[in-house]
C-alpha atoms as a PDB file:
ATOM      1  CA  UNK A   1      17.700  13.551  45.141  1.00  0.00           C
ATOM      2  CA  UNK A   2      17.597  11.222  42.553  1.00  0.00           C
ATOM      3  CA  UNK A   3      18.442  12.306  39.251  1.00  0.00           C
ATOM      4  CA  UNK A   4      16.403  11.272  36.179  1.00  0.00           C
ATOM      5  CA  UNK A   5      18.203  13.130  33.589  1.00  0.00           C
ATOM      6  CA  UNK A   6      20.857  11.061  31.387  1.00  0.00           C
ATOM      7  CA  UNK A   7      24.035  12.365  30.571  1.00  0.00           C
ATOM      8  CA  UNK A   8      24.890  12.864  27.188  1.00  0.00           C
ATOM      9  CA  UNK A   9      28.198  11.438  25.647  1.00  0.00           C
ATOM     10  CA  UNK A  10      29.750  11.004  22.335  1.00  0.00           C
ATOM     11  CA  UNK A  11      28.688   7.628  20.967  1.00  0.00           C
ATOM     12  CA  UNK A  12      32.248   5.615  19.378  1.00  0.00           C
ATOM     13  CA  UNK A  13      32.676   3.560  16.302  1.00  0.00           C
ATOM     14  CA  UNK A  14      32.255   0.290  18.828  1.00  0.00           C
ATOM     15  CA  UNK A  15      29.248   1.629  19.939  1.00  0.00           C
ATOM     16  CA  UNK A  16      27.566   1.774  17.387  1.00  0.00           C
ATOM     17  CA  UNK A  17      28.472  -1.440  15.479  1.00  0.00           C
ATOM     18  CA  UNK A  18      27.308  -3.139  18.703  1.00  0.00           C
ATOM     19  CA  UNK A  19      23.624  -1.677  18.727  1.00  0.00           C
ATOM     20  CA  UNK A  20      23.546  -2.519  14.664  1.00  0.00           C
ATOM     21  CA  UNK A  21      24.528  -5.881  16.354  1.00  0.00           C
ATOM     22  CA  UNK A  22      21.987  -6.189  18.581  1.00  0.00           C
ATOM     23  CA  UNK A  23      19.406  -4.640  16.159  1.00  0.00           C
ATOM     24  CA  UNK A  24      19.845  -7.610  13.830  1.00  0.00           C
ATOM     25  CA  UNK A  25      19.958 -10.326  16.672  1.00  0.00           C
ATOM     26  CA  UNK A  26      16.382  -9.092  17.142  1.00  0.00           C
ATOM     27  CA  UNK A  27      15.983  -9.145  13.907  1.00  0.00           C
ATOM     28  CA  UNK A  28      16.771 -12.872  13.509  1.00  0.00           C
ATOM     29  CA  UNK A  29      14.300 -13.714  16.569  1.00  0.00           C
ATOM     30  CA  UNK A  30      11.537 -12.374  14.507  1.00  0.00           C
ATOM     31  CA  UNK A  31      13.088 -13.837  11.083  1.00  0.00           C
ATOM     32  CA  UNK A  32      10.880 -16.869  10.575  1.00  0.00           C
ATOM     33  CA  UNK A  33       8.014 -14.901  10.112  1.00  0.00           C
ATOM     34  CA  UNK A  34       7.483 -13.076   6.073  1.00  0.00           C
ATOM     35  CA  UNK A  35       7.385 -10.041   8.261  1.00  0.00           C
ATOM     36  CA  UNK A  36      10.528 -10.337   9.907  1.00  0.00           C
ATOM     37  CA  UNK A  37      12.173 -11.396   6.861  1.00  0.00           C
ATOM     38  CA  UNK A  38      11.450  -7.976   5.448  1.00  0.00           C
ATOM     39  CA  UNK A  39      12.476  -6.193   8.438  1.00  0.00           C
ATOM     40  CA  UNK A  40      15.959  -8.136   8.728  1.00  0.00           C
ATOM     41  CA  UNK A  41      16.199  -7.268   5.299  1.00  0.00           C
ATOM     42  CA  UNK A  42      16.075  -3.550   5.769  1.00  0.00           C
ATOM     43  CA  UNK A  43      17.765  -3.243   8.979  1.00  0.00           C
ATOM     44  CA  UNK A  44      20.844  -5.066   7.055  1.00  0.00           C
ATOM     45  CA  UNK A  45      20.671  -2.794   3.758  1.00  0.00           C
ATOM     46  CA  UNK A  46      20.574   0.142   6.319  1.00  0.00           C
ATOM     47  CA  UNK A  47      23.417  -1.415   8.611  1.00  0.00           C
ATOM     48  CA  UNK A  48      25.467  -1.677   5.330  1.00  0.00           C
ATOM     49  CA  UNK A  49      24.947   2.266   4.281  1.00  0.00           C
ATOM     50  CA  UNK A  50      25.692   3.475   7.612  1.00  0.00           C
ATOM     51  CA  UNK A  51      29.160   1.111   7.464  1.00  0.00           C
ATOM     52  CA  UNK A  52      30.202   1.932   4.133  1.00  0.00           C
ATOM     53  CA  UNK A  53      29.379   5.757   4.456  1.00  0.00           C
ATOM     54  CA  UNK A  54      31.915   5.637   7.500  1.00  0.00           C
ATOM     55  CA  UNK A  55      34.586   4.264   5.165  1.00  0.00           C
END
């Protein structure tokens, strides 16, 4: 049987400064755009909160 269901696991730090990584690479491939200057914008204001609230 193949099974479908993920397991959960508890994310670490690394973890999650590498997706905020790889949220902002994407981020800069839509950057040339007026939209994806705004969304690079928020994704970095909210990638700064969620790093200086872990401080």
């Amino acid at each position: 049987m193949v099974r479908l269901r993920r397991r959960t696991q508890a994310r670490s730090r690394t973890d999650e400064k590498l997706t905020v990584l790889i949220v902002l690479v994407c981020g800069i491939i839509v950057a040339p755009t007026a939209f994806g200057q705004g969304v690079l914008d928020i994704v970095g204001q909210l990638a700064s909160g969620i790093n200086d609230s872990g401080r």
